[in-house]
N, C-alpha and C. Protein backbone atom coordinates (compact mmCIF):
# COMPACT_ATOMS: atom_id res chain seq x y z
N UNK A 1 8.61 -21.82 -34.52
CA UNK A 1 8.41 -21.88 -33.08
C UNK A 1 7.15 -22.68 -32.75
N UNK A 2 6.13 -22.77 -33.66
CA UNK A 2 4.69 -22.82 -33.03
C UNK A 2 4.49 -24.62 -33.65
N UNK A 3 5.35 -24.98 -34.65
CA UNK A 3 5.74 -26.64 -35.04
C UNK A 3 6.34 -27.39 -34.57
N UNK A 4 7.54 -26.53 -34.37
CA UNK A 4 9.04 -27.26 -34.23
C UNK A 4 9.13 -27.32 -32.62
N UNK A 5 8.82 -26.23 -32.17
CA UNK A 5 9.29 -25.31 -30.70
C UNK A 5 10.63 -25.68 -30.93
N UNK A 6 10.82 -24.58 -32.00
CA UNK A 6 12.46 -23.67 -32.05
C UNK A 6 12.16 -22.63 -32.72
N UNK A 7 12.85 -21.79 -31.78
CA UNK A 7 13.18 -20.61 -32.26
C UNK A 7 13.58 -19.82 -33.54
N UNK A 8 13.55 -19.39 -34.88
CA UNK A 8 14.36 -19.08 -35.91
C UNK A 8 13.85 -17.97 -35.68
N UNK A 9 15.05 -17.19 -35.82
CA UNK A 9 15.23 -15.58 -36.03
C UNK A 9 15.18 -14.80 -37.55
N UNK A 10 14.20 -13.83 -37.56
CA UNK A 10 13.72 -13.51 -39.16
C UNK A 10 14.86 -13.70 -39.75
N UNK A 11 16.20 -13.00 -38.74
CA UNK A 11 17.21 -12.63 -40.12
C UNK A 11 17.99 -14.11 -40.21
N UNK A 12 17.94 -15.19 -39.30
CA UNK A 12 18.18 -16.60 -39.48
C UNK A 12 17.53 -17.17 -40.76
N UNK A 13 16.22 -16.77 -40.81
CA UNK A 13 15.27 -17.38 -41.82
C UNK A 13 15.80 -16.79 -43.42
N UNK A 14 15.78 -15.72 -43.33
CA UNK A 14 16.22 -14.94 -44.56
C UNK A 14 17.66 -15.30 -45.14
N UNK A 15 18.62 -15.67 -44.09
CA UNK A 15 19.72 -15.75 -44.72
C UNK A 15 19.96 -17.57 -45.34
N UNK A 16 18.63 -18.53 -44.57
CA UNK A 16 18.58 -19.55 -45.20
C UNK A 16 18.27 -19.79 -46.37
N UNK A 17 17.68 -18.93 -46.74
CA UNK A 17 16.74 -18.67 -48.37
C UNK A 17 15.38 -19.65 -48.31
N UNK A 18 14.82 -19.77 -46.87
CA UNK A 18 13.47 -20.69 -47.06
C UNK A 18 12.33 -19.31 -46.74
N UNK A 19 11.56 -19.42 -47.66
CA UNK A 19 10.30 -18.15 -47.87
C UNK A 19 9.64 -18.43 -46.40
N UNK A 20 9.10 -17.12 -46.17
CA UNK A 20 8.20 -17.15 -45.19
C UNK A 20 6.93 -17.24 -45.02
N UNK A 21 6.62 -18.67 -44.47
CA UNK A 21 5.01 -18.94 -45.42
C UNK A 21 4.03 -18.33 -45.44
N UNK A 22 2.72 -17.87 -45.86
CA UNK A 22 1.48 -17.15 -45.17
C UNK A 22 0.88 -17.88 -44.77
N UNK A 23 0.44 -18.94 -43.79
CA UNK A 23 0.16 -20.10 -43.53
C UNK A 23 0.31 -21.11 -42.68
N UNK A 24 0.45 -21.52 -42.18
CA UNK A 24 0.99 -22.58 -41.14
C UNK A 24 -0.61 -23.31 -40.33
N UNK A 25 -0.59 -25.06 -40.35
CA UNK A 25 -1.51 -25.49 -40.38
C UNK A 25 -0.50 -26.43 -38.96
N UNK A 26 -2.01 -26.62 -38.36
CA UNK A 26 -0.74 -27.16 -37.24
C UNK A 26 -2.08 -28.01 -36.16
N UNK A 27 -1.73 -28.89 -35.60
CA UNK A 27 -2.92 -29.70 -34.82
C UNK A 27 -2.09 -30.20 -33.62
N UNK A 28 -3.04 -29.73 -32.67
CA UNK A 28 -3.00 -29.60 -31.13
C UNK A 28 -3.55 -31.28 -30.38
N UNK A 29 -3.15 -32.21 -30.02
CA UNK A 29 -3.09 -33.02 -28.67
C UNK A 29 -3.82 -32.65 -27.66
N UNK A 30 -4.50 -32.43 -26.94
CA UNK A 30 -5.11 -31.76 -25.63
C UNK A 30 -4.74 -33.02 -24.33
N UNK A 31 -4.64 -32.92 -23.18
CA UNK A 31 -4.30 -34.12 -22.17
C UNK A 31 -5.56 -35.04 -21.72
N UNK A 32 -6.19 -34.48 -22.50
CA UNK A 32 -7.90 -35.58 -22.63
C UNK A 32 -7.80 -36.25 -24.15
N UNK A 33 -6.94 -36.28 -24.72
CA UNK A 33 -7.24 -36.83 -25.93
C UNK A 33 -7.73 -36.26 -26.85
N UNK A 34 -8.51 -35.92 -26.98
CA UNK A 34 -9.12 -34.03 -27.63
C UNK A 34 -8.20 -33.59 -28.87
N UNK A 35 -8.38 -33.11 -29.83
CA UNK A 35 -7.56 -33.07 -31.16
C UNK A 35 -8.31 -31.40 -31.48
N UNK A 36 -7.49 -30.54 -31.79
CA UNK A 36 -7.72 -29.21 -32.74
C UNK A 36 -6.59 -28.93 -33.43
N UNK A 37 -7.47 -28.36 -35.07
CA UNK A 37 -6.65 -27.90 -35.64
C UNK A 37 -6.93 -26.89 -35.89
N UNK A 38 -5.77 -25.74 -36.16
CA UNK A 38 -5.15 -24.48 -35.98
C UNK A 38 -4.99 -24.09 -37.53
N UNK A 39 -4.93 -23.16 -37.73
CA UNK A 39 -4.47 -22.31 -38.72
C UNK A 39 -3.65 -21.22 -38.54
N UNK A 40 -2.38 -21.08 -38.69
CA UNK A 40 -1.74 -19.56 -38.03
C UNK A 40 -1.62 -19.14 -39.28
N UNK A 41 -1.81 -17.69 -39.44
CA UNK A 41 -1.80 -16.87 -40.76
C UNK A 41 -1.16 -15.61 -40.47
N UNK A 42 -0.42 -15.27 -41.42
CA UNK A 42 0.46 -13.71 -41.48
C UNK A 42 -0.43 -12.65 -41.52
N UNK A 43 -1.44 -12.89 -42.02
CA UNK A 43 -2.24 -11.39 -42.01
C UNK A 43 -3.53 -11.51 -42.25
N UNK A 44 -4.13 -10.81 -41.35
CA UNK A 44 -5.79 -10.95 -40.82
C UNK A 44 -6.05 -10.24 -40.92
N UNK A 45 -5.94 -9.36 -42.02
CA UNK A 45 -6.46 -8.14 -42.64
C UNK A 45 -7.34 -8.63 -43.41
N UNK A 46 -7.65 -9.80 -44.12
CA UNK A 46 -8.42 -10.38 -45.09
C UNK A 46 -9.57 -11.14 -44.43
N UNK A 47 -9.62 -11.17 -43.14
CA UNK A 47 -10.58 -12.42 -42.56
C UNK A 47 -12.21 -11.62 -42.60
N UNK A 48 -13.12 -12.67 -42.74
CA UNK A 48 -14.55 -12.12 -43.25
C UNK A 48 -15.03 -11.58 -41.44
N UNK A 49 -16.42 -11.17 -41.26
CA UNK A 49 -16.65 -11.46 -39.83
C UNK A 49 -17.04 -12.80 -39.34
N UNK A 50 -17.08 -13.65 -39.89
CA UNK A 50 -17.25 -15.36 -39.99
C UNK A 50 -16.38 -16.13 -39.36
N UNK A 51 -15.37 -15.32 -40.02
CA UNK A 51 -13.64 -16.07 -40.01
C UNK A 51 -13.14 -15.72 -38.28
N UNK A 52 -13.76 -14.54 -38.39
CA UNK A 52 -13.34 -13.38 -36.89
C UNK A 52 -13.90 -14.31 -35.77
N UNK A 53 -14.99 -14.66 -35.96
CA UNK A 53 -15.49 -15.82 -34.95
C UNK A 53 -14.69 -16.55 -34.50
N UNK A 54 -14.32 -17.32 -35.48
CA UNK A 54 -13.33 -18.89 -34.86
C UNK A 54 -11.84 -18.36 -34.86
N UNK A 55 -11.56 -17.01 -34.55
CA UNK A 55 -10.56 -16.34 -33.97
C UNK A 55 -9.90 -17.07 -33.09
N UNK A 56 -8.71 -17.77 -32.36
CA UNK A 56 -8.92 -18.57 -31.12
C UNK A 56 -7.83 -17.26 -30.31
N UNK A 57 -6.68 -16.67 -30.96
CA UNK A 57 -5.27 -16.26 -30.84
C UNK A 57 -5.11 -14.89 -31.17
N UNK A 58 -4.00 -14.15 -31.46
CA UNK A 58 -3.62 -12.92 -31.37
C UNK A 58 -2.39 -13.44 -30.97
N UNK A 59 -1.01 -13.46 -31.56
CA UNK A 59 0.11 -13.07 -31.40
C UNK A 59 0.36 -11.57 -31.71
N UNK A 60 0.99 -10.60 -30.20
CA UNK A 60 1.04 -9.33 -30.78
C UNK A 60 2.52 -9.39 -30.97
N UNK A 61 2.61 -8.12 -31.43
CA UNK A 61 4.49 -7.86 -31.65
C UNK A 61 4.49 -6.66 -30.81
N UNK A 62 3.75 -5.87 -30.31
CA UNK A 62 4.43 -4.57 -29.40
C UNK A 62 3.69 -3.62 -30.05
N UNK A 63 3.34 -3.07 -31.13
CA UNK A 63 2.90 -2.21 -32.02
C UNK A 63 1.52 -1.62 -32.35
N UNK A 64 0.63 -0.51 -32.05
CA UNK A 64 -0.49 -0.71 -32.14
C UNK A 64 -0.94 -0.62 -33.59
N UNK A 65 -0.13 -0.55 -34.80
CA UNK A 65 -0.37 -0.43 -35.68
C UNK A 65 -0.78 -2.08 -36.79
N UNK A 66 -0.35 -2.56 -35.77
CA UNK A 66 -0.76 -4.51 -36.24
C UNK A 66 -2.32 -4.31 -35.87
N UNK A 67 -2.84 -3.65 -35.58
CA UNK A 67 -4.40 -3.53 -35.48
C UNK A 67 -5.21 -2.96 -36.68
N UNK A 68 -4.49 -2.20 -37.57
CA UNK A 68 -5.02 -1.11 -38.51
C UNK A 68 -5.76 -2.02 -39.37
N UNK A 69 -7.43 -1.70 -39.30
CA UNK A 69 -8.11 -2.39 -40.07
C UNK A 69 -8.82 -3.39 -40.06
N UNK A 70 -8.76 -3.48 -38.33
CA UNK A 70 -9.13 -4.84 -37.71
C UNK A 70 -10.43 -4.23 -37.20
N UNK A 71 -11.79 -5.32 -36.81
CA UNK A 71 -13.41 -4.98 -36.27
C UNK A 71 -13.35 -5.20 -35.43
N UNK A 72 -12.32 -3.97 -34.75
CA UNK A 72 -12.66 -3.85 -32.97
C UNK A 72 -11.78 -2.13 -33.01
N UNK A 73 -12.43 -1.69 -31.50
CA UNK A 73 -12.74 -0.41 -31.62
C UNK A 73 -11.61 -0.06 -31.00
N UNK A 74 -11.02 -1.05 -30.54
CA UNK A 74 -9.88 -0.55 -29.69
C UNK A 74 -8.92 -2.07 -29.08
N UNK A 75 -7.62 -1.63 -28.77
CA UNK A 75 -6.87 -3.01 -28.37
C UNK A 75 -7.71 -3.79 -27.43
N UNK A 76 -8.08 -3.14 -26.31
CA UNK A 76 -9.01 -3.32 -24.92
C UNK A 76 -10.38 -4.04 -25.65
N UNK A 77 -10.93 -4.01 -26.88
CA UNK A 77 -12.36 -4.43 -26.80
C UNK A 77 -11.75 -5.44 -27.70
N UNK A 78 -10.41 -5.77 -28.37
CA UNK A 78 -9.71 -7.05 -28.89
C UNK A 78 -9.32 -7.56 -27.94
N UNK A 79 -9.33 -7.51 -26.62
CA UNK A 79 -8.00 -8.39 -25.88
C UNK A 79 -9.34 -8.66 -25.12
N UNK A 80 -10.54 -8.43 -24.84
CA UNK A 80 -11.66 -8.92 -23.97
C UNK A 80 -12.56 -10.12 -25.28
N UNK A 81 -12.48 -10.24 -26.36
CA UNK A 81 -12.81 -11.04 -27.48
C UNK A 81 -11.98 -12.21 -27.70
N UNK A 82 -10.65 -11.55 -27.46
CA UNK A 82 -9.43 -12.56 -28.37
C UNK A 82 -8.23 -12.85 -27.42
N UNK A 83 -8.20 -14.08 -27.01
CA UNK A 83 -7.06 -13.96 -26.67
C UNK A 83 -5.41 -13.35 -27.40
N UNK A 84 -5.01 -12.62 -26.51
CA UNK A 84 -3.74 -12.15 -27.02
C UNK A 84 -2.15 -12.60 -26.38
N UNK A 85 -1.31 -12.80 -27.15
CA UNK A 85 -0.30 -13.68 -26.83
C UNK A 85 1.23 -13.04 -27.31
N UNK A 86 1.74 -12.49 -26.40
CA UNK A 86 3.06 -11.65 -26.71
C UNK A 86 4.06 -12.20 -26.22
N UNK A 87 5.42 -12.55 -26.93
CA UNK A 87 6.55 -13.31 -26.66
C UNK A 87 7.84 -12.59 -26.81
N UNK A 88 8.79 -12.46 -25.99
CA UNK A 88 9.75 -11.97 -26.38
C UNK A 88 11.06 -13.17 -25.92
N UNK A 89 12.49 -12.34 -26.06
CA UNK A 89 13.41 -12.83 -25.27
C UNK A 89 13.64 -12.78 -23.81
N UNK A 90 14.55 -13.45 -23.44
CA UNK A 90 14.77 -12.85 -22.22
C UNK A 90 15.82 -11.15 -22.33
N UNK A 91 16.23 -11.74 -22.79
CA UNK A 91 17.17 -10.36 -22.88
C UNK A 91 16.38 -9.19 -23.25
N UNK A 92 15.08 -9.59 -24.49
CA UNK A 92 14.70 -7.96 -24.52
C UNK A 92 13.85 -7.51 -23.74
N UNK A 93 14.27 -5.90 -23.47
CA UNK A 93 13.22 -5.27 -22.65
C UNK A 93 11.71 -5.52 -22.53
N UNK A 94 10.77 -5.48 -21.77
CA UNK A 94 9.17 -5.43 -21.55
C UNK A 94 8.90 -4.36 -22.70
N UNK A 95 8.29 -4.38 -23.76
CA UNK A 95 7.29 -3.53 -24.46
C UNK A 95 6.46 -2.68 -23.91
N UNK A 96 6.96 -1.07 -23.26
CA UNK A 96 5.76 -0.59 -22.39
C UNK A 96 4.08 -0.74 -23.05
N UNK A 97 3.79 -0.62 -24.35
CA UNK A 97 2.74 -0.92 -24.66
C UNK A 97 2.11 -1.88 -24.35
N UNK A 98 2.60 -3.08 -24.99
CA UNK A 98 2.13 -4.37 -24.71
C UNK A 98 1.66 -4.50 -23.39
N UNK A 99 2.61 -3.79 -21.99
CA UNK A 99 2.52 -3.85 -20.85
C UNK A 99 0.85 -3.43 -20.23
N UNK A 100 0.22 -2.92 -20.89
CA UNK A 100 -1.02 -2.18 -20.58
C UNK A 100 -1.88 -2.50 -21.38
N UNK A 101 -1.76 -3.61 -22.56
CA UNK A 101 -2.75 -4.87 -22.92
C UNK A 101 -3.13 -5.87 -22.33
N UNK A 102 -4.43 -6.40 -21.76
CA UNK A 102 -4.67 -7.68 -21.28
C UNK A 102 -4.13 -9.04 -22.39
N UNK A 103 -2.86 -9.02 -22.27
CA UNK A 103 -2.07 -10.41 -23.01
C UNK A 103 -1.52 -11.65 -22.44
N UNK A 104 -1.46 -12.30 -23.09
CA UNK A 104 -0.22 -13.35 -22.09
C UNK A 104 1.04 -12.98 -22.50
N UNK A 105 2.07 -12.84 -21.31
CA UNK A 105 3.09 -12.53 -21.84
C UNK A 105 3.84 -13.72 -21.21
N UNK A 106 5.13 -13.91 -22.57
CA UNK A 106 5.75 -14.84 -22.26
C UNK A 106 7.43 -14.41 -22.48
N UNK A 107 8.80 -14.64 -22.01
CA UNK A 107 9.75 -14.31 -21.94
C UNK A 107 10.44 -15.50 -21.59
């Protein structure tokens, strides 16, 4: 989604037999000419407080348990630090949780 802008569905991905990377390196265009590059990573359970800095993102999934282990005291003192970024379908329901995170939500 975040390369291509397309969609693949886990169980799409799985039944292709292409692994799911930990990783994804990816560089941003800005409409000034302006160039950043990105790093998206599966799990930020490993990041130093260094790393936590140049944080830019937060994709959530709905769950408060994608937090366990993370250096913040609460979703609320992550979502005032980090931007947070929640995506669903159209078809699926609003996440009441998510609903009561300062996120971007997108559908």
């Amino acid at each position: 989604l975040l390369r291509e802008k397309r969609w693949i569905s886990p169980v799409e991905l799985k039944q292709s037999g292409a692994a799911k990377p930990a990783e994804i390196k990816l560089e941003h265009c800005f409409e000034d000419g302006s160039r950043a590059r990105f790093l998206v990573i599966e799990n930020a359970n490993k990041l130093s407080e260094a790393e936590w800095r140049n944080v830019a993102c937060v994709i959530v999934q709905g769950a408060a348990w994608q937090f366990k282990g993370w250096p913040f005291k609460s979703e609320a003192d992550l979502f005032t630090k980090v931007l947070g970024v929640h995506m669903r379908t159209r078809d699926e329901t609003p996440n009441q949780l998510v609903k009561s995170w300062n996120v971007e939500k997108y559908a």
